[in-house]
Protein backbone atom coordinates (compact mmCIF):
# COMPACT_ATOMS: atom_id res chain seq x y z
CA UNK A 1 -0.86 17.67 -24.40
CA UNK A 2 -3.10 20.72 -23.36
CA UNK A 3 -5.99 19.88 -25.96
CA UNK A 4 -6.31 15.89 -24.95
CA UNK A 5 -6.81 17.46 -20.93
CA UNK A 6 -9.11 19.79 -21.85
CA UNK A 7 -10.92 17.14 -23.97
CA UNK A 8 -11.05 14.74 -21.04
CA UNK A 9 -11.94 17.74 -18.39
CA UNK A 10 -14.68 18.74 -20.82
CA UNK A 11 -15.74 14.96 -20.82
CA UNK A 12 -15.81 15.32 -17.28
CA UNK A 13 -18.73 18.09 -17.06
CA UNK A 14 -21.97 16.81 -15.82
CA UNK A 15 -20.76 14.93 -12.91
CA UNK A 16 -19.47 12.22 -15.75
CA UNK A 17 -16.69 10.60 -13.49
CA UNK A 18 -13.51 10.50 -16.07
CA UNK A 19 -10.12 9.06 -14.44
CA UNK A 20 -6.81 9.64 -16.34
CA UNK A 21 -4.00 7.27 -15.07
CA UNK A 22 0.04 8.03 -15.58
CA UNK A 23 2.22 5.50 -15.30
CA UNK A 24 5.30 6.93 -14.08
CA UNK A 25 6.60 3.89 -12.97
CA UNK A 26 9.03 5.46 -10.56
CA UNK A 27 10.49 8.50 -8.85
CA UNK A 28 14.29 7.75 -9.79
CA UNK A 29 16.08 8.68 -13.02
CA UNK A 30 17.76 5.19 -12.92
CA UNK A 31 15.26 3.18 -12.58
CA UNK A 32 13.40 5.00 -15.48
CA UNK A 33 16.12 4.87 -17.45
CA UNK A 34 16.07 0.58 -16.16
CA UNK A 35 12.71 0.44 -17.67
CA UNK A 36 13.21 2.46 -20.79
CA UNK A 37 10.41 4.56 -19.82
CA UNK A 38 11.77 7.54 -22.38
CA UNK A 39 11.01 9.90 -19.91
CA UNK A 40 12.74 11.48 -16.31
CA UNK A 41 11.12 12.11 -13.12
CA UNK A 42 10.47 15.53 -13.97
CA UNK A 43 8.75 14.60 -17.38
CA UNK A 44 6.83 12.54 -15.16
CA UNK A 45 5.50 14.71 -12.59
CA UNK A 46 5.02 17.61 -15.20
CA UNK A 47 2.55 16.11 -16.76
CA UNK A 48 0.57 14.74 -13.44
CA UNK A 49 0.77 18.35 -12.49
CA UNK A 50 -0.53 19.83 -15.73
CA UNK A 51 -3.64 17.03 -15.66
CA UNK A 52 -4.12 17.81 -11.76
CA UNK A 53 -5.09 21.42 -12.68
CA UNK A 54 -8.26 20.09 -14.71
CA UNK A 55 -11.12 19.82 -11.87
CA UNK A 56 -13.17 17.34 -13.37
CA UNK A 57 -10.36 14.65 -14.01
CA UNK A 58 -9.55 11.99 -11.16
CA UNK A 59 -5.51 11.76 -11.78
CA UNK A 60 -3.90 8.50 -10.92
CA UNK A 61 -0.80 7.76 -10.89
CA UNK A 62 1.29 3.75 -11.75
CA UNK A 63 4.53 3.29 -9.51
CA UNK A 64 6.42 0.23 -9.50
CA UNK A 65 9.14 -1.13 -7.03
CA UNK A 66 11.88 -3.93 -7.85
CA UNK A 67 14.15 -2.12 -10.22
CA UNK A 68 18.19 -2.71 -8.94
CA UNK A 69 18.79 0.01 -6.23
CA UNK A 70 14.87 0.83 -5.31
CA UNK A 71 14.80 0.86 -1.38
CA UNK A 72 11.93 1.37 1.31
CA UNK A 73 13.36 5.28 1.28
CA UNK A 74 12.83 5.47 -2.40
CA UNK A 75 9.12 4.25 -1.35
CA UNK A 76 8.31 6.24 1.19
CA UNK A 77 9.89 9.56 -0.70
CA UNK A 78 7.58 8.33 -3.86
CA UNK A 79 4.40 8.70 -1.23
CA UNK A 80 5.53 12.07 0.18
CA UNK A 81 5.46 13.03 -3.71
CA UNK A 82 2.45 11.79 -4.70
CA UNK A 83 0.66 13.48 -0.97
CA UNK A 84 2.06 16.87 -1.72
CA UNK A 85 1.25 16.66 -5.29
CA UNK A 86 -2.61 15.71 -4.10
CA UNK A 87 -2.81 12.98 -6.88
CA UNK A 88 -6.61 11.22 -6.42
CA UNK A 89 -5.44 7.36 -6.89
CA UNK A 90 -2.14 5.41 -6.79
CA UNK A 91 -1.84 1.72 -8.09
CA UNK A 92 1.61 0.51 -6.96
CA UNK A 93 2.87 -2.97 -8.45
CA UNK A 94 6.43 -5.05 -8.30
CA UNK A 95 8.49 -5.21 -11.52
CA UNK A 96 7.66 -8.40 -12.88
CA UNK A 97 9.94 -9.90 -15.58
CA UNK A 98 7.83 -11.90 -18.55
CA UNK A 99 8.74 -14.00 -21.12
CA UNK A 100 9.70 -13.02 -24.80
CA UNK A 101 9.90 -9.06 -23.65
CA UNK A 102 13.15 -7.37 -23.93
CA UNK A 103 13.75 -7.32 -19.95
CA UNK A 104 13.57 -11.01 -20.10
CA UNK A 105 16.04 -10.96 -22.42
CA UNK A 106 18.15 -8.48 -20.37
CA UNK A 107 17.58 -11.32 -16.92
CA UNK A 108 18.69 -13.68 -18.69
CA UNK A 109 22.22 -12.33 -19.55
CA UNK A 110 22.44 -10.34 -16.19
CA UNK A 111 20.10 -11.94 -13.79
CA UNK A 112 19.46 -9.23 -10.58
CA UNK A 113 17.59 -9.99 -7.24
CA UNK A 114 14.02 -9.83 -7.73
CA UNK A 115 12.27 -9.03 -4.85
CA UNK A 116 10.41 -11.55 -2.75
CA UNK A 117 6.55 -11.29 -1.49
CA UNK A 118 8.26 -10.37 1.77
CA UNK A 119 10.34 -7.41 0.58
CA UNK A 120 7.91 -6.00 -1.85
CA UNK A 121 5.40 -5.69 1.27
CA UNK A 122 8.05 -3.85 3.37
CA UNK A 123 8.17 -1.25 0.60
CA UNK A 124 4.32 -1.40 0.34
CA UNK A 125 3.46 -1.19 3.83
CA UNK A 126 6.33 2.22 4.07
CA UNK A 127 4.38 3.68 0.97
CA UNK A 128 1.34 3.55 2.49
CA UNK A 129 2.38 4.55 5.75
CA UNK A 130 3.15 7.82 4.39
CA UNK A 131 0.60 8.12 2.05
CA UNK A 132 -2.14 10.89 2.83
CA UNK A 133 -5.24 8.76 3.28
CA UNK A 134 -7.38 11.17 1.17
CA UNK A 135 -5.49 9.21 -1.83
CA UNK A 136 -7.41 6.25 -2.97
CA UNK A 137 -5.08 3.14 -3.31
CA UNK A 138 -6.89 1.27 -6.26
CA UNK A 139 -3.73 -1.49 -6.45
CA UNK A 140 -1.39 -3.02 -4.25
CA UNK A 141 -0.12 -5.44 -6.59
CA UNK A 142 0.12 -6.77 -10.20
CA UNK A 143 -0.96 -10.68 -11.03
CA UNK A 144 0.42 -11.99 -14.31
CA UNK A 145 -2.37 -12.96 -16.19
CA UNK A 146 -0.62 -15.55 -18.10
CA UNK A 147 1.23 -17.46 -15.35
CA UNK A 148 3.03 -19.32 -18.16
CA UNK A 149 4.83 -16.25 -19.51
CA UNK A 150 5.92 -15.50 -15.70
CA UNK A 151 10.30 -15.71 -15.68
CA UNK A 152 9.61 -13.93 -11.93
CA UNK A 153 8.68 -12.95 -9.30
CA UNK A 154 7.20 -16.67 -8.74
CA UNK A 155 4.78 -15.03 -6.35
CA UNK A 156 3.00 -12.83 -8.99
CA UNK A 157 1.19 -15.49 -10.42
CA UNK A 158 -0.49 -16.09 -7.09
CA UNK A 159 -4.18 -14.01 -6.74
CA UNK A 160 -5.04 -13.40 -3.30
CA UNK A 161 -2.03 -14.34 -0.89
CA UNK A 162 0.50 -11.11 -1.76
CA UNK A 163 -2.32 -8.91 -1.02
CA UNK A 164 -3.54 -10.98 2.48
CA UNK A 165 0.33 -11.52 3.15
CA UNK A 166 0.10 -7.39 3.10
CA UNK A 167 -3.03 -7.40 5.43
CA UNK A 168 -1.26 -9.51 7.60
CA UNK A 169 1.92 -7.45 7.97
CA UNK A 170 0.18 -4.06 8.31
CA UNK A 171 -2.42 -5.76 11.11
CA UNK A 172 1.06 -7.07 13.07
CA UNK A 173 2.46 -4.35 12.80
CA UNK A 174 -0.33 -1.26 13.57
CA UNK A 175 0.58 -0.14 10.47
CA UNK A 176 -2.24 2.13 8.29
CA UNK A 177 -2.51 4.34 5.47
CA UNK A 178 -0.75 8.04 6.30
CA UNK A 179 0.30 6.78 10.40
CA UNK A 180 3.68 8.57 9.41
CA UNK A 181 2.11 11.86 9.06
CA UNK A 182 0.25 11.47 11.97
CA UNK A 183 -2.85 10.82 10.59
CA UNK A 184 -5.32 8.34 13.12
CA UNK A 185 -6.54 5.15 11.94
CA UNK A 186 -10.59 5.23 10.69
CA UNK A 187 -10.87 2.13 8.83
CA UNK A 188 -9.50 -1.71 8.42
């Protein structure tokens, strides 16, 4: 809504940094509609486009890959998106199925591939790729905070080694934030 942005914006005044995040979750219909978001893509970007007209709000926006049918094109089109939309932050995440929540309960009757630290990285390391490198990346991945209540990915319980696994990858492979758009490399 109009009055909450201008609220925040106003909070903003003063050189009071004030950060809204949106968690979209995704750029496809389907895999919205996998989450039970209760909103479409356009919803979605609406509303980062109404908060990215308020100058005093840094806009952020949640995406997360692993739904059935998400590929590295569907990754690297969600970057594109969020680089012509100018968004300030992404945090990007895989799906992660936990106990005693209704998609556990969906897993268990229809089990579908989750994806491994491996595959998850691929799709990270294309996002970033073409990710204008004015965007701050504030998350590469999610850690279940209650290992415990983890059904899967087995690999999001671990802290440190999905996001040095990523290091690793991008290092072996030249691979830096925006390189698909040309952009040179100005930090590690």
């Amino acid at each position: 809504p109009g009055d909450v942005l201008q609220l925040l914006n106003g909070y903003g005044r003063g050189g009071r940094y004030v950060s809204l995040e949106l968690g979209l979750q995704s750029l496809r219909d389907e895999a919205l509609e996998f989450y039970e978001r209760g909103h479409s893509v356009a919803e979605g970007l609406d509303a980062v486009e109404r908060a990215l007209r308020f100058p005093n709000l840094s806009v952020s926006v949640h995406l997360m890959f692993g739904a059935p049918g998400d590929t590295i094109e569907h990754a690297i089109e969600a970057a594109r998106t969020m680089s012509r939309l100018g968004v300030h932050g992404v945090k990007i995440h895989q799906l992660m199925v936990l106990k005693d929540t209704l998609l556990a309960e969906r897993y268990a009757r229809e089990p579908w591939p989750l994806l491994s630290m491996d595959g998850f990285n691929e799709m990270a390391m294309a996002f970033l790729e073409h990710l204008d490198p004015s965007i701050h990346v504030e998350r590469t991945h999610a850690l279940s905070s209650h290992p415990t209540e983890l059904v899967g990915p087995a690999w999001s319980a671990l802290r440190f080694e999905p996001m040095n696994a990523l290091k690793k990858a991008m290092l072996e492979n030249g691979s830096y934030q925006g390189k698909a758009l040309g952009h040179r490399r100005t930090a590690c």
